[in-house]
Protein backbone atom coordinates (compact mmCIF):
# COMPACT_ATOMS: atom_id res chain seq x y z
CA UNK A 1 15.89 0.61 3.58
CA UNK A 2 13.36 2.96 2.43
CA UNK A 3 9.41 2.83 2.90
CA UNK A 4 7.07 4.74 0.48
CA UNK A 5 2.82 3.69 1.95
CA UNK A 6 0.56 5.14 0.23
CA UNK A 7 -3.15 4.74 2.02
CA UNK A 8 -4.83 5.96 5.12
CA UNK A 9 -3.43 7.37 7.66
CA UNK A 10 -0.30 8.43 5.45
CA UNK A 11 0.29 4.86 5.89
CA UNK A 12 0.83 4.27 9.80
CA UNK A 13 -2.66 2.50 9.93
CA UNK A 14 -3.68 -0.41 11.85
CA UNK A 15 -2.67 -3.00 9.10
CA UNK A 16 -1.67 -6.36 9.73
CA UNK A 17 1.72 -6.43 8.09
CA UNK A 18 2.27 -2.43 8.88
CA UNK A 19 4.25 -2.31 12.17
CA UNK A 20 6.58 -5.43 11.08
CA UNK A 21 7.04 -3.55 7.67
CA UNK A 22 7.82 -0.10 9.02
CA UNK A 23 10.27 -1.72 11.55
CA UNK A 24 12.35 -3.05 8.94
CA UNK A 25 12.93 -0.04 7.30
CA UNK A 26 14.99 3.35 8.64
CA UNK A 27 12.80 5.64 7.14
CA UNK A 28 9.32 5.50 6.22
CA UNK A 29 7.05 8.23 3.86
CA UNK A 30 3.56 8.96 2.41
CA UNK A 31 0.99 11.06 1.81
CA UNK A 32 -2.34 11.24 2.55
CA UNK A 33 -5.22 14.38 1.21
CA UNK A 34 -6.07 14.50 4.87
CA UNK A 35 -4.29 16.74 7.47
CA UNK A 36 -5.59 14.93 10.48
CA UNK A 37 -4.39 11.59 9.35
CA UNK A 38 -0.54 13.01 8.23
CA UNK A 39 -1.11 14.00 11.75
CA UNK A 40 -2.01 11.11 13.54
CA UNK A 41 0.54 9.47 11.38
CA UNK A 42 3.25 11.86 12.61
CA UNK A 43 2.39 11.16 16.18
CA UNK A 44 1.91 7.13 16.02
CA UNK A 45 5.81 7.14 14.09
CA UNK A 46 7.07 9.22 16.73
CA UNK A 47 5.48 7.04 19.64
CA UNK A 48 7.03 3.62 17.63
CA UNK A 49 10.10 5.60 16.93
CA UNK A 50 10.12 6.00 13.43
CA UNK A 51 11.61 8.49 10.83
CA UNK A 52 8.81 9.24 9.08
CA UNK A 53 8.05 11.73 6.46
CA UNK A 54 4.28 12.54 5.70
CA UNK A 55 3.08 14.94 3.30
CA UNK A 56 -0.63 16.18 2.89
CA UNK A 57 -0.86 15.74 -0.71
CA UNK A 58 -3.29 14.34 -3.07
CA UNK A 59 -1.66 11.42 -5.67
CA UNK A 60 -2.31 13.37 -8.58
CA UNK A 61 0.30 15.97 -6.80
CA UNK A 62 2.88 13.89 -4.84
CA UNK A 63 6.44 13.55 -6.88
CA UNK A 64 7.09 9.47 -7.13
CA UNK A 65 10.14 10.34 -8.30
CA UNK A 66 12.89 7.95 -9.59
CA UNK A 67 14.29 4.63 -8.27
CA UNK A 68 13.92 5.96 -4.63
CA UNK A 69 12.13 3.32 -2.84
CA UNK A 70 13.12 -0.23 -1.54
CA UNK A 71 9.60 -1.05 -0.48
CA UNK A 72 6.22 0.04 -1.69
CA UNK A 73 2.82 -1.15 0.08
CA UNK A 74 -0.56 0.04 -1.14
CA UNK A 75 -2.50 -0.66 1.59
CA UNK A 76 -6.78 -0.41 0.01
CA UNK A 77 -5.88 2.56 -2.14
CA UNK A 78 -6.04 0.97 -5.48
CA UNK A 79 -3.31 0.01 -7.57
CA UNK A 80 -4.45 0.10 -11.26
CA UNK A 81 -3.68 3.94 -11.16
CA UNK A 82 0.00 3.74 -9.95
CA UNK A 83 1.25 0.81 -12.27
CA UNK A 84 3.24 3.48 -14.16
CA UNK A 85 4.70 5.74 -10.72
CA UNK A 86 5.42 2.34 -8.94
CA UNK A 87 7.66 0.49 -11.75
CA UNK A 88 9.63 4.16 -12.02
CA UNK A 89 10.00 5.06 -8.54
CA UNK A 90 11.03 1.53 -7.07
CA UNK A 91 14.49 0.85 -7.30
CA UNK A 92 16.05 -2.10 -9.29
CA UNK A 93 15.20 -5.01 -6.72
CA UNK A 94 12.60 -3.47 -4.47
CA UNK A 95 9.41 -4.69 -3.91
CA UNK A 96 5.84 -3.71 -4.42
CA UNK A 97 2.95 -4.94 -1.57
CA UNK A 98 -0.50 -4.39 -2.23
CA UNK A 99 -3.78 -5.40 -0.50
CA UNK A 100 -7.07 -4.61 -1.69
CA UNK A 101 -10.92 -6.51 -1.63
CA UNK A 102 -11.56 -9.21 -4.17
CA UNK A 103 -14.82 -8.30 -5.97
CA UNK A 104 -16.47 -10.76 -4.16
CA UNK A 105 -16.23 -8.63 -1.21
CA UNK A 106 -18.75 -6.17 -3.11
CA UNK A 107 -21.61 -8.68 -2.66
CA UNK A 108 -22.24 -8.06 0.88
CA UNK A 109 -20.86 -4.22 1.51
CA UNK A 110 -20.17 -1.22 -0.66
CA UNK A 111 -17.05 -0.64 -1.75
CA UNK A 112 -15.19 1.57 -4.23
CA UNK A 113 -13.90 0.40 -7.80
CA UNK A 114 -9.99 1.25 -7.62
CA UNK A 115 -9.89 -0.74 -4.27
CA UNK A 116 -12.11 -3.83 -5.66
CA UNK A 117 -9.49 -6.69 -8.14
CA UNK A 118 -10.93 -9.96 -9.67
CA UNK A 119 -9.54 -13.32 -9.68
CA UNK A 120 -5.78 -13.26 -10.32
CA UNK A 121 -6.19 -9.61 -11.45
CA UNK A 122 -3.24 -8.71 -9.75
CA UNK A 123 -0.85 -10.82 -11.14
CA UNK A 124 -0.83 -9.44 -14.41
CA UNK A 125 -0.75 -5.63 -12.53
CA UNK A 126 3.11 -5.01 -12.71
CA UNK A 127 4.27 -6.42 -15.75
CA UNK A 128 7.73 -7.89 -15.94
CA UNK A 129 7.92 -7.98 -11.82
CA UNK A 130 8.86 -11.45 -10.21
CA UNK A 131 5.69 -12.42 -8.47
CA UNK A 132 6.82 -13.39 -4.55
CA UNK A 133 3.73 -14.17 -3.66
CA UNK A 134 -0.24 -14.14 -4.40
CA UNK A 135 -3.15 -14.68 -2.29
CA UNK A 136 -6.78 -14.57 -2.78
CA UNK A 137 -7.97 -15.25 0.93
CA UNK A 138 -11.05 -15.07 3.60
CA UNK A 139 -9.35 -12.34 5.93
CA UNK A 140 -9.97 -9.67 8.41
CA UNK A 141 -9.00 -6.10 6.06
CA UNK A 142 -8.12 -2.90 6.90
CA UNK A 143 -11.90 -1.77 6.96
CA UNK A 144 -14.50 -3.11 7.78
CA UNK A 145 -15.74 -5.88 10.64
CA UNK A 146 -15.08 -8.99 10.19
CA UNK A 147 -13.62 -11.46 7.88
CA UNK A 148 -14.37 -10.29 3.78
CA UNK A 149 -12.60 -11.36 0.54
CA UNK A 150 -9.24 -10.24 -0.11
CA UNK A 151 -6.36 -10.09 -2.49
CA UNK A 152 -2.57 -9.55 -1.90
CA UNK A 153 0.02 -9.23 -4.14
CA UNK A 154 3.87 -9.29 -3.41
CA UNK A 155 6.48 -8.20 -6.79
CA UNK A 156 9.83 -7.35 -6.95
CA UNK A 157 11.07 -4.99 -9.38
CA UNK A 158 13.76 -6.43 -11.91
């Protein structure tokens, strides 16, 4: 099985679902714009064993390509702007994760748009998916201390 996380730290971040997700796969790539996180990415796959693949690349330049990946998480990176690249480049059957804040989470703390989904915004995201599961939730994200609004989304490709 095949891994494609796109977010910080090409994806090796300390996320709450990351190391479980990673370890079920056999290989595991992304990108990130910064060298110094493809970097510490490199280094924290080859402590946990990992094949891992991480480019320095910006989204706008990374090549999705075709029905290539088995599992996609975007982990606080947005979503609205890969609708199209995620329904081409999963394969038939493979799964799209995404975590972001709910816009409630923009009342107490500053947060960029792309990473910031209303109420149930996310189910309408990937049209056509099977929705696995949904959940709008009081949770401890990726950034940030303590517990905030979030929303996470889990659809599997026809």
């Amino acid at each position: 099985r095949r891994l494609f996380r796109l977010g910080p730290n090409a994806g090796l971040e300390r996320h709450g679902s990351g190391n479980s997700l990673e370890g079920a796969c056999d290989r595991v790539d992304g990108f990130d714009p910064a060298d110094q996180a493809v970097e510490a990415a490199k280094a924290r796959a080859k402590q946990l064993g990992l094949r891992m693949t991480a480019t320095v690349a910006r989204d706008t330049d990374f090549q999705w390509g075709t029905a290539q990946w088995d599992l996609i998480l975007l982990s606080y990176v947005g979503g609205r702007q890969y609708v199209a690249d995620v329904q081409r480049s999963l394969k038939p059957g493979g799964m799209v994760l995404l975590e972001a804040f709910h816009r409630d989470a923009t009342k107490t703390s500053s947060i960029g748009g792309d990473v910031v989904f209303d109420t149930n915004e996310l189910l309408q995201l990937f049209p056509g998916f099977r929705i696995i599961r949904y959940e709008d939730a009081d949770a401890v994200a990726d950034f940030g201390p303590g517990k905030t609004r979030v929303v996470r989304l889990a659809a599997q490709k026809p």
